[in-house]
Each structure stands twice: as structure tokens, then as C-alpha cells.
C-alpha atoms as a PDB file:
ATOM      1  CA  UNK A   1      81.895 126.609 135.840  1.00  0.00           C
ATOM      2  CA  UNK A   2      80.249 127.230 132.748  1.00  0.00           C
ATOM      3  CA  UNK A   3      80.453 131.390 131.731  1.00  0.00           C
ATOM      4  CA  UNK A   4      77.144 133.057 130.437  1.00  0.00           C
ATOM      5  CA  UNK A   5      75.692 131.505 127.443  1.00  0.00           C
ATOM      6  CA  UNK A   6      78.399 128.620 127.248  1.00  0.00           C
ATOM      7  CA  UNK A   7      77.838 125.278 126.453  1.00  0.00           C
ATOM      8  CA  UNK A   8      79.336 121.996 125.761  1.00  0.00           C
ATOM      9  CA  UNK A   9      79.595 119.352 122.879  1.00  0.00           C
ATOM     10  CA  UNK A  10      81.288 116.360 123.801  1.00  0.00           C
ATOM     11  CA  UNK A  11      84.222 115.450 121.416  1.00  0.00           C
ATOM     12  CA  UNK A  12      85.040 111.904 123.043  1.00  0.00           C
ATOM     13  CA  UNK A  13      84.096 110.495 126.186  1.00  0.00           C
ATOM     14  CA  UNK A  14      85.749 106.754 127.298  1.00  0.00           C
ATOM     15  CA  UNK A  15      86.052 104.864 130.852  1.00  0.00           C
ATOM     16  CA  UNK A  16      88.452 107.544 132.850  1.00  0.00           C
ATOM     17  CA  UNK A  17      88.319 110.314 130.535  1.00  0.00           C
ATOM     18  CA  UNK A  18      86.414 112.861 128.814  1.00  0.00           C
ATOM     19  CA  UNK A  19      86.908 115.597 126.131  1.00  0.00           C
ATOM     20  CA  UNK A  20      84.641 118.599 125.613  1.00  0.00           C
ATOM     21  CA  UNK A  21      84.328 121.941 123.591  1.00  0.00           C
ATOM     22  CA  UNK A  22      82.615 125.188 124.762  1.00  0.00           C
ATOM     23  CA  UNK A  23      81.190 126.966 122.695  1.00  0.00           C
ATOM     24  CA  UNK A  24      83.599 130.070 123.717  1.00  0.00           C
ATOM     25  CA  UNK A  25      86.420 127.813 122.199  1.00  0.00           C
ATOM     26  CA  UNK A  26      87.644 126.212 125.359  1.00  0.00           C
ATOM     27  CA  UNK A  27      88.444 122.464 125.016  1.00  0.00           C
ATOM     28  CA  UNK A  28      88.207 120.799 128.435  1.00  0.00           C
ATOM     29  CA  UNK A  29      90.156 117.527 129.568  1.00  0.00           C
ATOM     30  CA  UNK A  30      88.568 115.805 132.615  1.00  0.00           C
ATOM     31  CA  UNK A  31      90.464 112.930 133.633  1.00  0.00           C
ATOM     32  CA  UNK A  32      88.462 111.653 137.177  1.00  0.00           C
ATOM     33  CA  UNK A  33      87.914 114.631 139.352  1.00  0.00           C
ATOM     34  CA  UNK A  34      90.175 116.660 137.505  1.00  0.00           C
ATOM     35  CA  UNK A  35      89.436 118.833 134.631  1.00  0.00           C
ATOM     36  CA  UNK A  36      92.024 121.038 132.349  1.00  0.00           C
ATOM     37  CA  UNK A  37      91.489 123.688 130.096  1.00  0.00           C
ATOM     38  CA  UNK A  38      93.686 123.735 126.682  1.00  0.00           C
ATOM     39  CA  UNK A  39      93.966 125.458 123.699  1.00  0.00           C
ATOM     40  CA  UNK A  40      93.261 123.331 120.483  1.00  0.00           C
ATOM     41  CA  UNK A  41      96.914 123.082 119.863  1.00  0.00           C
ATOM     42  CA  UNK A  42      97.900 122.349 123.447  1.00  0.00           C
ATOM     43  CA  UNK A  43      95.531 118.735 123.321  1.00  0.00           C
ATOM     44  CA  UNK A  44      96.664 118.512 119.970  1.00  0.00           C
ATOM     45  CA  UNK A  45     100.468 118.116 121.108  1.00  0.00           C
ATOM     46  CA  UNK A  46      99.619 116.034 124.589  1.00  0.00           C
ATOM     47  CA  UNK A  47      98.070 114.119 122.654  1.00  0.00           C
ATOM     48  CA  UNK A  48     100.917 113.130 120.165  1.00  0.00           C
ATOM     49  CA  UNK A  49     102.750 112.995 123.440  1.00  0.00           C
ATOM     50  CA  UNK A  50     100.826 110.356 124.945  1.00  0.00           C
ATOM     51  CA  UNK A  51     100.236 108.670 121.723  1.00  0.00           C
ATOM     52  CA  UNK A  52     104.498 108.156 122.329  1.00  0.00           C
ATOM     53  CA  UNK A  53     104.222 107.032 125.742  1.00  0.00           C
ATOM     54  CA  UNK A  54     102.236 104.177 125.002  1.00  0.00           C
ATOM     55  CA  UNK A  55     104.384 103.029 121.807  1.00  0.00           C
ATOM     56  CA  UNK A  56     107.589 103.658 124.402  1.00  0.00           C
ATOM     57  CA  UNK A  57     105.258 100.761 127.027  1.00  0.00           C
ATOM     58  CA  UNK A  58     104.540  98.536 124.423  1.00  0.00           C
ATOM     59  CA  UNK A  59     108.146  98.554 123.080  1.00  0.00           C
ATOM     60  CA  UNK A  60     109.858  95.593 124.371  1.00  0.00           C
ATOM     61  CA  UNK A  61     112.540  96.440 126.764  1.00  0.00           C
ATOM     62  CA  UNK A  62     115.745  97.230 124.908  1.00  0.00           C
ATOM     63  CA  UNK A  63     117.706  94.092 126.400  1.00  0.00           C
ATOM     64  CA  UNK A  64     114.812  91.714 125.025  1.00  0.00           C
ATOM     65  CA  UNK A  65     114.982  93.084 121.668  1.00  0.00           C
ATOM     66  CA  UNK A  66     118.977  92.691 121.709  1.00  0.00           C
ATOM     67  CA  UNK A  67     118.704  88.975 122.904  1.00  0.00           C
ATOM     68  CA  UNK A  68     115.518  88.019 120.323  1.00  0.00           C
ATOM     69  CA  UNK A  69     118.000  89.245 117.073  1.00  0.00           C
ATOM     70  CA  UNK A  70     120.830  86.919 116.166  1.00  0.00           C
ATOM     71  CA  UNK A  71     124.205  88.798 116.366  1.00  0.00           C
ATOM     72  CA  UNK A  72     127.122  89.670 113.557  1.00  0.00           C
ATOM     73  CA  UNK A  73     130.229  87.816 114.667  1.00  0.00           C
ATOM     74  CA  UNK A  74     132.614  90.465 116.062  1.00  0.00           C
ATOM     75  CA  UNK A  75     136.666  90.819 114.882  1.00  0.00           C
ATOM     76  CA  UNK A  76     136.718  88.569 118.266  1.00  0.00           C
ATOM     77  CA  UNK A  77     134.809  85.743 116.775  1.00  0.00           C
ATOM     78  CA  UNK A  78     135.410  86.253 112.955  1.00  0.00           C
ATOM     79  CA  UNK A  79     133.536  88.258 110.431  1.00  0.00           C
ATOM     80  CA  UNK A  80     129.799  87.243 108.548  1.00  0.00           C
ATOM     81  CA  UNK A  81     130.629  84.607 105.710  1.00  0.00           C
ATOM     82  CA  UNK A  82     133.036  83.043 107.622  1.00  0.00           C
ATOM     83  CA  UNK A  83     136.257  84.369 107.221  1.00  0.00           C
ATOM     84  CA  UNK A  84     138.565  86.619 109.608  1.00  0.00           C
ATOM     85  CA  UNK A  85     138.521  89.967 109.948  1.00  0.00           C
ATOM     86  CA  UNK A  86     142.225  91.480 110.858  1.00  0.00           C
END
């Protein structure tokens, strides 16, 4: 509920989401039918946070990257350049 002379400006607004400040320095979050109030600093950092999650999804999965890159010969199987490492 808006307090006595509040209002809105929309800061962004997408499909499932929508970011707003009042004009008594609230910043409001509604995600569906679910609406948070931050602190400038607070979206500021979930933002950054969520900004990571989606890097950390579109990361391949660690035992794909390890099988796409060729691997150094261990002591096992001799070192790079060909010769043996004792």
C-alpha cells in the first residue's frame, strides 16, 4: 500500500518481473504476486548475485569442460615434448 503522498516511477518492468521507486525512497521488487521492499544497496547486491547465478547455469558442467580440453601427459604417461619425467 502506497503511504500518503507516495508514488511510483517504474525503473524496469519485463515478462515476470517488475522494479519500482517511491518517491519516499523505497525500491520495490515484484516478482508475480510477490512484492519486496529493498534498500538501493540491497537490489544493488541481489542483483550482482543473480547476475552470478546465471553465469554459474550457463557454465558448462565442470566434467564437460575437463573432457572438451586436451590433457598434459602425466609422470604415468610421460611428460609434454615427449620425453620422461622421473
Amino acid at each position: 500500500m502506497l503511504g500518503q503522498g507516495c508514488c511510483r516511477a517504474v525503473l524496469a518492468r519485463g515478462p515476470c518481473a517488475e522494479v519500482t521507486r517511491c518517491s519516499c525512497g523505497h525500491i520495490h521488487l515484484a516478482v508475480g504476486p510477490v512484492t519486496l521492499r529493498l534498500e538501493e544497496d540491497v537490489l544493488r547486491a541481489l542483483g550482482h548475485t543473480l547476475v552470478e547465478a546465471i553465469q554459474q547455469l550457463e557454465a558448462p558442467p565442470a566434467h564437460e569442460a575437463d573432457a572438451s580440453e586436451p590433457q598434459a601427459p602425466t609422470a604415468a604417461h610421460g611428460a609434454p615434448g615427449g620425453g620422461w619425467k622421473q
